[in-house]
C-alpha atoms as a PDB file:
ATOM      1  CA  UNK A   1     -88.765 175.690  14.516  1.00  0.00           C
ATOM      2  CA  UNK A   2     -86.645 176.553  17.678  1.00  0.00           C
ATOM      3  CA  UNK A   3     -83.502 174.811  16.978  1.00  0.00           C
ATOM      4  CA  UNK A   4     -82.792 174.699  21.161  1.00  0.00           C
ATOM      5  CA  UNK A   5     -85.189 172.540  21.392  1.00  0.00           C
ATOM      6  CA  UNK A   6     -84.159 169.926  19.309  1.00  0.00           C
ATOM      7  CA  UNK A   7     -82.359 166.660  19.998  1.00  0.00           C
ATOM      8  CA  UNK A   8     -78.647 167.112  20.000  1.00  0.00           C
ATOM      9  CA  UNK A   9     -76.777 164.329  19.464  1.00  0.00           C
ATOM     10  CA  UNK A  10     -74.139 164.204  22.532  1.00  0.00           C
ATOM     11  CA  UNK A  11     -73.142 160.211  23.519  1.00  0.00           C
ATOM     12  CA  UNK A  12     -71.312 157.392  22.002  1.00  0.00           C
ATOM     13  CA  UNK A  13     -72.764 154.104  22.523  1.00  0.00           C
ATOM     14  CA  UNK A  14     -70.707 150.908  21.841  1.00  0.00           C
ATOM     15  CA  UNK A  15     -71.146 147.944  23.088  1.00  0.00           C
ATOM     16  CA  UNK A  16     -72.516 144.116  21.016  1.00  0.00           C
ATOM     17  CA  UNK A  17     -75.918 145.689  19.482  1.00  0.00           C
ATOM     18  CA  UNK A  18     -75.563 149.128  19.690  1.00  0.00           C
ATOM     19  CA  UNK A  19     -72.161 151.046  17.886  1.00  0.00           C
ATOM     20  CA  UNK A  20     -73.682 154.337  17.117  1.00  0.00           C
ATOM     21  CA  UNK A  21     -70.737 155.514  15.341  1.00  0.00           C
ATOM     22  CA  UNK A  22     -72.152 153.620  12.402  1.00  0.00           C
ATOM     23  CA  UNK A  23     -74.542 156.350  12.190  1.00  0.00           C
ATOM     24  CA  UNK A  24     -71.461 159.115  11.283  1.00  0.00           C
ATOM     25  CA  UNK A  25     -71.727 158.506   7.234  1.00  0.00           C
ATOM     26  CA  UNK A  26     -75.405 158.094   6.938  1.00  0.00           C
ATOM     27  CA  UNK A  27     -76.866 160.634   4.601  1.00  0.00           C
ATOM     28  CA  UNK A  28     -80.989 160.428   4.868  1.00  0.00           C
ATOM     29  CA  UNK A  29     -83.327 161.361   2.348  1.00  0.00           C
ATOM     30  CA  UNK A  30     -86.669 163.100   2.760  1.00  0.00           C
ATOM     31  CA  UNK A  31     -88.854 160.771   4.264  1.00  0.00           C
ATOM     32  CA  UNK A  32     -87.022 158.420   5.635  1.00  0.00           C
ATOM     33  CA  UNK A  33     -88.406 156.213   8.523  1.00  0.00           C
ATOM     34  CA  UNK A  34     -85.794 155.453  11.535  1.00  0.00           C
ATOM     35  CA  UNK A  35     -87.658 153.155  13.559  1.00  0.00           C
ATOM     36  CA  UNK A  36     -86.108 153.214  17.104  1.00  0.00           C
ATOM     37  CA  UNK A  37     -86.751 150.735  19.794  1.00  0.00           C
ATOM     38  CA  UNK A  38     -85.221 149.378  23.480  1.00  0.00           C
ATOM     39  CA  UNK A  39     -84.385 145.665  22.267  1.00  0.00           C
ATOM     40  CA  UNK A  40     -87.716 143.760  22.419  1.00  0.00           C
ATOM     41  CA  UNK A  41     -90.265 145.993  22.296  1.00  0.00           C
ATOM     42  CA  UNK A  42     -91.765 145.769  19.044  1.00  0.00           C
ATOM     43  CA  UNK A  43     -89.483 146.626  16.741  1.00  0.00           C
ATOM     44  CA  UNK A  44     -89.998 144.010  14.154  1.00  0.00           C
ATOM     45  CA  UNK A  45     -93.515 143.995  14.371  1.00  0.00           C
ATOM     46  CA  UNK A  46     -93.177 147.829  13.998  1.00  0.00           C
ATOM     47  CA  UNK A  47     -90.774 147.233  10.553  1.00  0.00           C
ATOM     48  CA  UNK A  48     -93.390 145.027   9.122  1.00  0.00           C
ATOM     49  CA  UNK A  49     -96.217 147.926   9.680  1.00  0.00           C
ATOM     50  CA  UNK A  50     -94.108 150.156   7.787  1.00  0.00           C
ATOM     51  CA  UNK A  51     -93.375 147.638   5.229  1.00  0.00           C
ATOM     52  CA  UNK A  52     -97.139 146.777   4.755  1.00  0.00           C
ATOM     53  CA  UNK A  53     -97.922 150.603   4.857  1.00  0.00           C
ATOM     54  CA  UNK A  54     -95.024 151.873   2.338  1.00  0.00           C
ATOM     55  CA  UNK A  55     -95.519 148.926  -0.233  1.00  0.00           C
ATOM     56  CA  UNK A  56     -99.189 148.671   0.638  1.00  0.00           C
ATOM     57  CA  UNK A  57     -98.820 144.642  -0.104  1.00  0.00           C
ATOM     58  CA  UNK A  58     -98.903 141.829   1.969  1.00  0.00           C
ATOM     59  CA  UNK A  59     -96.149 140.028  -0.038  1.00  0.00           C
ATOM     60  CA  UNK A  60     -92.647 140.620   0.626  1.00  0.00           C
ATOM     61  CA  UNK A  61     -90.243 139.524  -1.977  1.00  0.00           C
ATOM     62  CA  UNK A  62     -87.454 139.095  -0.121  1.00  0.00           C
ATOM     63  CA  UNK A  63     -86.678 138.910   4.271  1.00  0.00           C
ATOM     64  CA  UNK A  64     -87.601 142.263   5.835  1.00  0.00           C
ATOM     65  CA  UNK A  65     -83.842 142.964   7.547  1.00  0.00           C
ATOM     66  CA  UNK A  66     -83.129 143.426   3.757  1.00  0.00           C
ATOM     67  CA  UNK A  67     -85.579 146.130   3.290  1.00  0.00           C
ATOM     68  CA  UNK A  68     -85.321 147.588   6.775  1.00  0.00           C
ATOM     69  CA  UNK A  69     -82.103 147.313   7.593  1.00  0.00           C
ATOM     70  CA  UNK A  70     -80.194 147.970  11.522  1.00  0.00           C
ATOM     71  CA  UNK A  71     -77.042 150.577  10.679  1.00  0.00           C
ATOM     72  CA  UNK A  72     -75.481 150.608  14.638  1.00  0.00           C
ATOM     73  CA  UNK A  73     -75.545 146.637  15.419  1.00  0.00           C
ATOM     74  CA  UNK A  74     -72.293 145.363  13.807  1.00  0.00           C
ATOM     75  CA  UNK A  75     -73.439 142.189  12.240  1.00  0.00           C
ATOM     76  CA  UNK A  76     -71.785 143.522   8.725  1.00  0.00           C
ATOM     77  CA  UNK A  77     -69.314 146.062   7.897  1.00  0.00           C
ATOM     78  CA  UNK A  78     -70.784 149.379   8.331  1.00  0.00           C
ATOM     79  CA  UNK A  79     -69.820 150.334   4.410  1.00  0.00           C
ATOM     80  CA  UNK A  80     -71.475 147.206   3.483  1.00  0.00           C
ATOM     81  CA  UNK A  81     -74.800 148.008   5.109  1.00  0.00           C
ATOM     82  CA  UNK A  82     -75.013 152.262   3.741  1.00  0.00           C
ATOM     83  CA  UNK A  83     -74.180 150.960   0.896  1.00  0.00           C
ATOM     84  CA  UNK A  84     -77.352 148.918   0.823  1.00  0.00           C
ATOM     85  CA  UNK A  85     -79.242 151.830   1.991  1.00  0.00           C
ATOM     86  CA  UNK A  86     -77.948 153.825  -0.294  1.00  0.00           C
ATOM     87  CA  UNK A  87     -78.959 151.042  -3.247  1.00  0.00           C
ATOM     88  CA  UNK A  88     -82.477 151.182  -2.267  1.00  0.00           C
ATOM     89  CA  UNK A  89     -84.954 153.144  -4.625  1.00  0.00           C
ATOM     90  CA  UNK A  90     -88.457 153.229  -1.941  1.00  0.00           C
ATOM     91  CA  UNK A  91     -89.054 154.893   0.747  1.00  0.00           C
ATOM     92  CA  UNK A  92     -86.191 153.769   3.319  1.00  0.00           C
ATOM     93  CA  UNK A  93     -87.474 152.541   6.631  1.00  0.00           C
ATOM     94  CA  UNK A  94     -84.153 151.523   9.074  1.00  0.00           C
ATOM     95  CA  UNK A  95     -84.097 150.063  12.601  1.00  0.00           C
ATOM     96  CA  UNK A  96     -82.003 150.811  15.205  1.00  0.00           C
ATOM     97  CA  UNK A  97     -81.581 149.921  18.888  1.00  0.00           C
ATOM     98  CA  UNK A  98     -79.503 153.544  19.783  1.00  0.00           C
ATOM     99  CA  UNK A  99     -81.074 155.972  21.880  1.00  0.00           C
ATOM    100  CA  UNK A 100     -81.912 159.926  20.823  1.00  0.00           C
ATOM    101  CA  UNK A 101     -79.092 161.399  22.009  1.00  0.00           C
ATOM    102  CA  UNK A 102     -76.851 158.913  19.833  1.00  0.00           C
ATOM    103  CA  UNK A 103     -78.558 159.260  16.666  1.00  0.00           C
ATOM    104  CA  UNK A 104     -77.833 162.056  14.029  1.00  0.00           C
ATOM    105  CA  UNK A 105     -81.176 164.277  14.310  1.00  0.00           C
ATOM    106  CA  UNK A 106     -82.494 165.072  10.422  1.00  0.00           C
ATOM    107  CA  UNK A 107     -85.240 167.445  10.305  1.00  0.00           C
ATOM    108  CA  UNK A 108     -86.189 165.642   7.055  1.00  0.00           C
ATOM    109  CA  UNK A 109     -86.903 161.803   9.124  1.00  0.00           C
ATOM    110  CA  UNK A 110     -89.643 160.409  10.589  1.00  0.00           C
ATOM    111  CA  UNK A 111     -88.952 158.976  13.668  1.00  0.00           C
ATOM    112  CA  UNK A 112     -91.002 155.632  15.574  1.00  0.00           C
ATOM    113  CA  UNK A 113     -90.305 155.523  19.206  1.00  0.00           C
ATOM    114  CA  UNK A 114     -92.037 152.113  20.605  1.00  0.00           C
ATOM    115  CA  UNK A 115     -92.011 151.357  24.183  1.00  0.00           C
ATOM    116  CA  UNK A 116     -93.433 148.650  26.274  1.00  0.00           C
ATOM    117  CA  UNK A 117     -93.788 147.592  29.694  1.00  0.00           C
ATOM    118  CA  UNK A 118     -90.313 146.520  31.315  1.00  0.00           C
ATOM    119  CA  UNK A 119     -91.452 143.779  33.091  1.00  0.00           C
ATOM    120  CA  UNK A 120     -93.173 142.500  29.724  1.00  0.00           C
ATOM    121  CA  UNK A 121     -90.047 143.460  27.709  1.00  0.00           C
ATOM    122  CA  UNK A 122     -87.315 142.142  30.257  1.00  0.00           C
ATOM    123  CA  UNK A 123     -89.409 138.026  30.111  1.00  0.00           C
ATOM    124  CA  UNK A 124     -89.030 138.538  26.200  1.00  0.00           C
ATOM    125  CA  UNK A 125     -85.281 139.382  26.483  1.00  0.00           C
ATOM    126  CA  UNK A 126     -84.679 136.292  28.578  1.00  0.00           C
ATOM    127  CA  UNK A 127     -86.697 133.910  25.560  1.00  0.00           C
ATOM    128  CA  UNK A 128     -84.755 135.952  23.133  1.00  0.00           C
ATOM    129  CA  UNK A 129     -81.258 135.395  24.614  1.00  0.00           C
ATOM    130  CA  UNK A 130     -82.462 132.306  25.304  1.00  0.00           C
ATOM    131  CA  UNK A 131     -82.751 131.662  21.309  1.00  0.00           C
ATOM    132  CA  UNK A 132     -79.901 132.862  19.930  1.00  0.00           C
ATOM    133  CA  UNK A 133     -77.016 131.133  18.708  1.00  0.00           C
ATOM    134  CA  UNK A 134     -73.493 131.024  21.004  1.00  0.00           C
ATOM    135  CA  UNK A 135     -71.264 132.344  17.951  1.00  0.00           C
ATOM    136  CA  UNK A 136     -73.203 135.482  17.162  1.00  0.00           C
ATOM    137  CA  UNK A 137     -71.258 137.278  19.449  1.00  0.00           C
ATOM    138  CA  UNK A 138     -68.424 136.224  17.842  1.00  0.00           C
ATOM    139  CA  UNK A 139     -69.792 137.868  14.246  1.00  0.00           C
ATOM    140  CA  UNK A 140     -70.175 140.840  16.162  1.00  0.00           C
ATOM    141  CA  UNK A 141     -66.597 140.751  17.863  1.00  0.00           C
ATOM    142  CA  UNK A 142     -65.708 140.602  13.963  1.00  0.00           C
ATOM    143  CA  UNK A 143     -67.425 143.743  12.590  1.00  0.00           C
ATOM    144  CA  UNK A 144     -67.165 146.097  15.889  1.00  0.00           C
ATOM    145  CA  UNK A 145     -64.515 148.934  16.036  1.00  0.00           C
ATOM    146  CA  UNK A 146     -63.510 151.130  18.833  1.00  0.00           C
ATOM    147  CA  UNK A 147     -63.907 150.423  22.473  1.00  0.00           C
ATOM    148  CA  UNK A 148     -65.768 147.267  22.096  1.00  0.00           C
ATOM    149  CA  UNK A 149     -67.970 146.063  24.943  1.00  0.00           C
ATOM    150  CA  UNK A 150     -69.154 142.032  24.981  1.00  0.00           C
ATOM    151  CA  UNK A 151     -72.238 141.674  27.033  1.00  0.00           C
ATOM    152  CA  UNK A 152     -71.728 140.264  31.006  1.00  0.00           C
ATOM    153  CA  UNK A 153     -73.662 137.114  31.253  1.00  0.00           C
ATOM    154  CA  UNK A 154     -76.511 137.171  33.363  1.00  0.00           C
ATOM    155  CA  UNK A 155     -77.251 135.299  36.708  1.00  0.00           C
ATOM    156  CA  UNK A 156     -78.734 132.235  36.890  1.00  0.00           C
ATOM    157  CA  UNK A 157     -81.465 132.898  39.086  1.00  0.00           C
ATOM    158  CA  UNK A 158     -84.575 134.788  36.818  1.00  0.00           C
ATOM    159  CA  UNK A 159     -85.613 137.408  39.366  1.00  0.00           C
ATOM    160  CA  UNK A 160     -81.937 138.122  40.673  1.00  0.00           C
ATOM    161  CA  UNK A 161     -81.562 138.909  36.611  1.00  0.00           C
ATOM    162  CA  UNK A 162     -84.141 141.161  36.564  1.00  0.00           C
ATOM    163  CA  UNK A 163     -83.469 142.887  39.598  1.00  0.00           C
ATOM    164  CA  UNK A 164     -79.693 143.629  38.259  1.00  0.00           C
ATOM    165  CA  UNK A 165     -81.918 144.821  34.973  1.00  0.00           C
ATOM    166  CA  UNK A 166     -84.267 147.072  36.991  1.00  0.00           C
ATOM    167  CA  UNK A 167     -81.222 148.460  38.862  1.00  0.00           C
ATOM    168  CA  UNK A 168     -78.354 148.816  36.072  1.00  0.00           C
ATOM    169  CA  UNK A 169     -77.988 151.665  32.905  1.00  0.00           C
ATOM    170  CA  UNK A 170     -76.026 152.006  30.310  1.00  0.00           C
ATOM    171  CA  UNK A 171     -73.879 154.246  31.806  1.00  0.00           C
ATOM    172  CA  UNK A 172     -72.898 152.451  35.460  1.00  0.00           C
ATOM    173  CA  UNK A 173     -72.751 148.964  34.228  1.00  0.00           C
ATOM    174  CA  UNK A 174     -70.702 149.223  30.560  1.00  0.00           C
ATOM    175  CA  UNK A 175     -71.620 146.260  29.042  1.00  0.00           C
ATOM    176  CA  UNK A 176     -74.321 144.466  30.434  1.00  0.00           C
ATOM    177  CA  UNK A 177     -76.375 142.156  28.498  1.00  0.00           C
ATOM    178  CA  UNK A 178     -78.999 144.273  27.870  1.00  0.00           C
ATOM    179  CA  UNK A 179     -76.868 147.200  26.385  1.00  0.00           C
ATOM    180  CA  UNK A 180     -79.025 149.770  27.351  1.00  0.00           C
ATOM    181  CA  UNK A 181     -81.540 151.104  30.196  1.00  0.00           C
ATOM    182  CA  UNK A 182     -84.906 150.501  28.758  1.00  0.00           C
ATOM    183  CA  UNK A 183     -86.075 153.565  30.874  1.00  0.00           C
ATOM    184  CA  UNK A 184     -82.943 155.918  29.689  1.00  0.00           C
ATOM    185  CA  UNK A 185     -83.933 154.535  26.234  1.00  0.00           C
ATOM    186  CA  UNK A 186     -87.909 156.346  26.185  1.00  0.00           C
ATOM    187  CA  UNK A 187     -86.565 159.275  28.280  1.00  0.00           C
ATOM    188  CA  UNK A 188     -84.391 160.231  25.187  1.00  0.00           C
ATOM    189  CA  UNK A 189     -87.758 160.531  22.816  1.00  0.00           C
ATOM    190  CA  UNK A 190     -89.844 161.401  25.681  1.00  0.00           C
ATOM    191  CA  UNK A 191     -88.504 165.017  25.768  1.00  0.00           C
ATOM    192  CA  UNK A 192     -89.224 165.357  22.060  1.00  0.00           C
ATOM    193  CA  UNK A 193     -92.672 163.896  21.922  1.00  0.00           C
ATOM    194  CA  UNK A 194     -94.183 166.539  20.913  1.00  0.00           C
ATOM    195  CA  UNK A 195     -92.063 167.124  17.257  1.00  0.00           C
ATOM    196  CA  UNK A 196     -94.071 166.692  14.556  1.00  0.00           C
ATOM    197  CA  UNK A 197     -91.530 164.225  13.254  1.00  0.00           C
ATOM    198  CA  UNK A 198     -91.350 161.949  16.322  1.00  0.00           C
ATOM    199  CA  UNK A 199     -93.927 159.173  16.932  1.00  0.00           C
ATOM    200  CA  UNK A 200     -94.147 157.674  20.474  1.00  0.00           C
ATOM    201  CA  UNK A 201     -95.601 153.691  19.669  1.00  0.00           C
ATOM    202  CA  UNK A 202     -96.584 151.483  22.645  1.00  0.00           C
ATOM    203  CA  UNK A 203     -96.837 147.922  22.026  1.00  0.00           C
ATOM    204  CA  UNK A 204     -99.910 147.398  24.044  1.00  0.00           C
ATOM    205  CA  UNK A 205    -101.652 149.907  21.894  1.00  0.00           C
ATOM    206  CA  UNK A 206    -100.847 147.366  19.054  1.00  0.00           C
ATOM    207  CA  UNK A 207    -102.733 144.593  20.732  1.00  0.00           C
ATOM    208  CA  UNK A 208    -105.763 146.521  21.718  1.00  0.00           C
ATOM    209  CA  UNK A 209    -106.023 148.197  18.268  1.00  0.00           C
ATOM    210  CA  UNK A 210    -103.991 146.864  15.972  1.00  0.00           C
ATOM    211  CA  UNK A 211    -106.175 149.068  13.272  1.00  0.00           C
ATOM    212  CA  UNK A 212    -106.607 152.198  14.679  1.00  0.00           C
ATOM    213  CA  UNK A 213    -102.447 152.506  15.512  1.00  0.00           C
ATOM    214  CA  UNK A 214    -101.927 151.152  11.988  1.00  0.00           C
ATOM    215  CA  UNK A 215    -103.821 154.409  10.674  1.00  0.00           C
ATOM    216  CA  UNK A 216    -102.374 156.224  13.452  1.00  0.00           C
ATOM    217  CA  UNK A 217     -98.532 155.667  11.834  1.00  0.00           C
ATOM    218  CA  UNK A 218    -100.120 155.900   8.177  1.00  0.00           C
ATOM    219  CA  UNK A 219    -101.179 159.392   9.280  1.00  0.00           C
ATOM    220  CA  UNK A 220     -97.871 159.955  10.807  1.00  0.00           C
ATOM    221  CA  UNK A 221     -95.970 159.041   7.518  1.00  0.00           C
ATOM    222  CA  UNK A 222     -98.263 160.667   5.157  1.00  0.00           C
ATOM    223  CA  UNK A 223     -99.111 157.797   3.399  1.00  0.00           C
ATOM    224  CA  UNK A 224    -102.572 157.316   1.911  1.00  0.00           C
ATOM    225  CA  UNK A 225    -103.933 153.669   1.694  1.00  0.00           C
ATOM    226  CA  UNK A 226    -107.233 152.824  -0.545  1.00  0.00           C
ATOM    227  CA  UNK A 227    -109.957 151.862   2.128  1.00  0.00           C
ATOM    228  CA  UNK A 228    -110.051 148.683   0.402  1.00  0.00           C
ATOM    229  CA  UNK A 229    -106.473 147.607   1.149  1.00  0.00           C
ATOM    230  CA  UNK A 230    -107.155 148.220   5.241  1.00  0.00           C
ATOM    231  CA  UNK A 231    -107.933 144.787   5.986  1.00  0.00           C
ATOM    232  CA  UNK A 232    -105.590 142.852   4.043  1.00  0.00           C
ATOM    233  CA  UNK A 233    -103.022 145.089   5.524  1.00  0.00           C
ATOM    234  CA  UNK A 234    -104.034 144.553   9.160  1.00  0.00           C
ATOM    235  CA  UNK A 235    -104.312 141.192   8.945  1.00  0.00           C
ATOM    236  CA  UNK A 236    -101.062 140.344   7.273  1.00  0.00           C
ATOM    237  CA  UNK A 237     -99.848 142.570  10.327  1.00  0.00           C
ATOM    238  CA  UNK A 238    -101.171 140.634  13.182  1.00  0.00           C
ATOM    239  CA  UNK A 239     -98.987 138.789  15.778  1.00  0.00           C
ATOM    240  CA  UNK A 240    -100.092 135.438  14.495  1.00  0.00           C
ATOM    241  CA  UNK A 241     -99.656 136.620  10.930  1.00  0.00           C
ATOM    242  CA  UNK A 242     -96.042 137.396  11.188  1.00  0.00           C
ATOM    243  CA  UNK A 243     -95.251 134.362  13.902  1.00  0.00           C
ATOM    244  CA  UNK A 244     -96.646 131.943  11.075  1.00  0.00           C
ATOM    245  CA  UNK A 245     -94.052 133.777   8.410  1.00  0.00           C
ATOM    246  CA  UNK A 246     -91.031 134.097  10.569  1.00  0.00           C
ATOM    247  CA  UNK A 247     -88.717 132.570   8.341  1.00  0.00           C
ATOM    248  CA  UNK A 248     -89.232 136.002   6.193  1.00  0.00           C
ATOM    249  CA  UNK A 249     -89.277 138.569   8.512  1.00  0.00           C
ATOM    250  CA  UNK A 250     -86.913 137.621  12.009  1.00  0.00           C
ATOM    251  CA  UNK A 251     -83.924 139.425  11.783  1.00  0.00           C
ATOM    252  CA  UNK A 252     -80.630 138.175  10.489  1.00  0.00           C
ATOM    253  CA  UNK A 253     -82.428 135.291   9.223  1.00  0.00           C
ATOM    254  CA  UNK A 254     -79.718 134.805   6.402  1.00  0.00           C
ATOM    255  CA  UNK A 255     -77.105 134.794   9.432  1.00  0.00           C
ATOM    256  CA  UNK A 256     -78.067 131.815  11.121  1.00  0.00           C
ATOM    257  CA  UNK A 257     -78.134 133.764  14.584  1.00  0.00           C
ATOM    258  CA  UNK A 258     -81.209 132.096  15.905  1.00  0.00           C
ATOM    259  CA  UNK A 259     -81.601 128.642  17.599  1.00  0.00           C
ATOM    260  CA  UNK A 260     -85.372 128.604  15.967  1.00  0.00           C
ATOM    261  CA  UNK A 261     -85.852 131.195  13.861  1.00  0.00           C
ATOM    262  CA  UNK A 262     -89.601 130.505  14.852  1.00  0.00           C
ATOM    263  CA  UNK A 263     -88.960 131.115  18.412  1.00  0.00           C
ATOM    264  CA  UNK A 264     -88.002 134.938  17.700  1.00  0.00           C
ATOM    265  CA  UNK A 265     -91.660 135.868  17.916  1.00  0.00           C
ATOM    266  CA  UNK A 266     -92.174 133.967  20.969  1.00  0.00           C
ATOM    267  CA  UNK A 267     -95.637 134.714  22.795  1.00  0.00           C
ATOM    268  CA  UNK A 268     -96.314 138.513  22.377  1.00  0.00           C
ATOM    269  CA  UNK A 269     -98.499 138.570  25.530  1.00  0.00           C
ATOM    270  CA  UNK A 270     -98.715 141.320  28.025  1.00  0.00           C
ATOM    271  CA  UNK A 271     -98.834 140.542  31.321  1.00  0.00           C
ATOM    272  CA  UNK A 272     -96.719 137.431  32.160  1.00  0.00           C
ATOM    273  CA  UNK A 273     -94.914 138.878  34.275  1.00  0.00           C
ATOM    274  CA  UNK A 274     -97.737 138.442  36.556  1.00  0.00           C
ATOM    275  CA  UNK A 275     -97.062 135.025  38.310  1.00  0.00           C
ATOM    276  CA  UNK A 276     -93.487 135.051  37.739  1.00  0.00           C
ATOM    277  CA  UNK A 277     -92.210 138.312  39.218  1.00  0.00           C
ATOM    278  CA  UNK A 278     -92.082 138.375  43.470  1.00  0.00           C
ATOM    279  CA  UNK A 279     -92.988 141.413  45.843  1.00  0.00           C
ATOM    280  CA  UNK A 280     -89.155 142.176  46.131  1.00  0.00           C
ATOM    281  CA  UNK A 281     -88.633 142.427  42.481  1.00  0.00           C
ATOM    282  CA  UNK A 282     -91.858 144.683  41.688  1.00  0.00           C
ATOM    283  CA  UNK A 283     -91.024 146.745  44.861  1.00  0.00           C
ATOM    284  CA  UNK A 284     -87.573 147.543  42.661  1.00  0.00           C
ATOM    285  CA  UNK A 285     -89.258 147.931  39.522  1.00  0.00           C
ATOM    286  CA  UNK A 286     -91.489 150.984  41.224  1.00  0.00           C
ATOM    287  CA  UNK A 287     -88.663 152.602  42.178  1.00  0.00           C
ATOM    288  CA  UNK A 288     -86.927 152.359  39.334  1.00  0.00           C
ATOM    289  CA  UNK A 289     -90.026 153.947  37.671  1.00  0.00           C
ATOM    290  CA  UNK A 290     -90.326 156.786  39.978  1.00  0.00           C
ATOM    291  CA  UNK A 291     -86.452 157.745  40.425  1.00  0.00           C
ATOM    292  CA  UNK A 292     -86.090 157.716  36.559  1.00  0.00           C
ATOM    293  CA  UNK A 293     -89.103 158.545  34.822  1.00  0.00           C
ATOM    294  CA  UNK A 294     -91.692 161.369  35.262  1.00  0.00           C
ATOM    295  CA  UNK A 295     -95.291 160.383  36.289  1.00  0.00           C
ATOM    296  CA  UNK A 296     -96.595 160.678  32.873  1.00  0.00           C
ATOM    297  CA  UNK A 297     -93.916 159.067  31.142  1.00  0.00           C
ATOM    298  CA  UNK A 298     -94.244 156.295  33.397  1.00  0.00           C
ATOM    299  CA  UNK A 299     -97.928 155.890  33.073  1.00  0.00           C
ATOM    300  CA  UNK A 300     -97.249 155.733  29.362  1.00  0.00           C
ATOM    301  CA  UNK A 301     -94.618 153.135  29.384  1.00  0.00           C
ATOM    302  CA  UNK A 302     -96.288 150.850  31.642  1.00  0.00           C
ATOM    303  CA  UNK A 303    -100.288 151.165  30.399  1.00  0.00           C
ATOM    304  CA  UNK A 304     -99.299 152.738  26.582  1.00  0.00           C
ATOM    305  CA  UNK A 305    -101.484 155.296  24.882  1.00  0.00           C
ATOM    306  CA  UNK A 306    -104.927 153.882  24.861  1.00  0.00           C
ATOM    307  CA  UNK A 307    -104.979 152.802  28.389  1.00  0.00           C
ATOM    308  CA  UNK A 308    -103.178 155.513  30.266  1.00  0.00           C
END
């Protein structure tokens, strides 16, 4: 393999849910799975297929943020959470929120990139900051180092929010709520796509075939199921599967960060953005698409696999 054309690890991201320095002591193991997602598009849902597809069992014995942990968010001390990684005896599976060019790059990892459509992802964002509790920032403020950024809050108005969404990045607007350009986010796997140990995951491609992605990311991970464990799998993986057991598998669910725990897996619909978003707003959103992201890459974050 041409090491030039590997991802290089060359930014420091730190702000409230994203303090990639965490990554510095983590050693990784063959196999491991580093899930890796824009906040809010699919992530948990994407922890529980690997959790259904590693243990091959629709019971979890205890809430999945134990089993999949997130290293860069700073809700613990960072030795507290390696620690815990380094505890575990199965195949490791760990979430994170930082982009490629922040993350250590092991030859030896799988890696899940899952994207979905902004304007899908930004109305989730809003019912997800919507849900969680006031003093969670203040657990972070507790466990972050460095040059600590809080998040801005928003504006009032919904489509004046997600115009200053569309039009801000990580880099111009240091803390903003949403930590991190959801288009600078993809654009960091996009280049890599074609790794053999980088998967690109769209969350529409989940709703239209729950199934066939499912297999897709068994595939992926080398993991052989029994043909008669398929459907138990896929349906303890469906949206309304994991909405009905949220109390196991929302994150931080032994922090008390969310208002209704319940409320973390909200409506998983694609589309809403439909008859709330105005001609101004979706004028921005297309040029944010075309400025920042290559036709293809676009196509794909928008439509997903299956559709574009």
């Amino acid at each position: 393999m041409n090491t030039a054309l590997l991802p290089l690890r060359t930014r420091v991201f730190n702000d409230w849910i994203s303090e990639s320095s965490r990554w510095d002591e983590f050693q990784a193991r063959d196999g491991d799975v580093v899930i890796c997602t824009a906040a809010k598009s699919g992530t948990t849902w994407t922890q529980m297929l690997c959790a259904l597809l590693i243990f091959q069992k629709t019971d979890l014995e205890k809430p999945l943020t134990e089993y999949s942990p997130c290293i860069d968010t700073p809700m613990a001390p960072s030795a507290e959470v390696l620690a815990q990684l380094q505890a575990q005896t199965h195949r490791r599976f760990i979430k994170t929120h930082t982009p490629l060019d922040g993350l250590p790059y092991f030859k030896q990892a799988k890696y899940i990139c899952v994207g979905r459509d902004p304007r899908d992802l930004f109305l989730s964002l809003v019912d997800h900051t919507a849900n969680l509790r006031s003093e969670v920032l203040e657990s972070v403020r507790k466990y972050a180092t460095g040059d600590w950024r809080p998040p801005v809050n928003p504006p009032e108005d919904l489509l004046e929010w997600f115009c200053d969404w569309m039009s801000s990045s990580c880099s111009d607007k240091p803390g903003h709520e949403f930590y991190t350009d959801v288009l600078y986010y993809v654009r960091s796997f996009w280049q890599y796509r074609n790794l053999p140990n980088i998967l690109m995951l769209h969350y529409n491609d989940l709703k239209t075939d729950l199934e066939g992605e499912m297999r897709r990311i068994a595939d992926f991970l080398d993991i052989h199921i029994p043909e008669e464990r398929w459907s138990a799998l896929i349906s303890a993986a469906s949206f309304e599967s994991m909405k009905g057991n949220a109390g196991q598998l929302a994150p931080q669910i032994s922090d008390d960060v969310w208002v209704n725990h319940e409320k973390f897996f909200n409506k998983g619909k694609t589309g809403r953005w439909k008859n709330i978003l105005d001609d101004n707003a979706l004028n921005l959103y297309r040029q944010a698409m075309k400025s920042n992201l290559e036709p293809e890459l676009a196509n794909w974050l928008e439509k997903g696999r299956l559709a574009a």
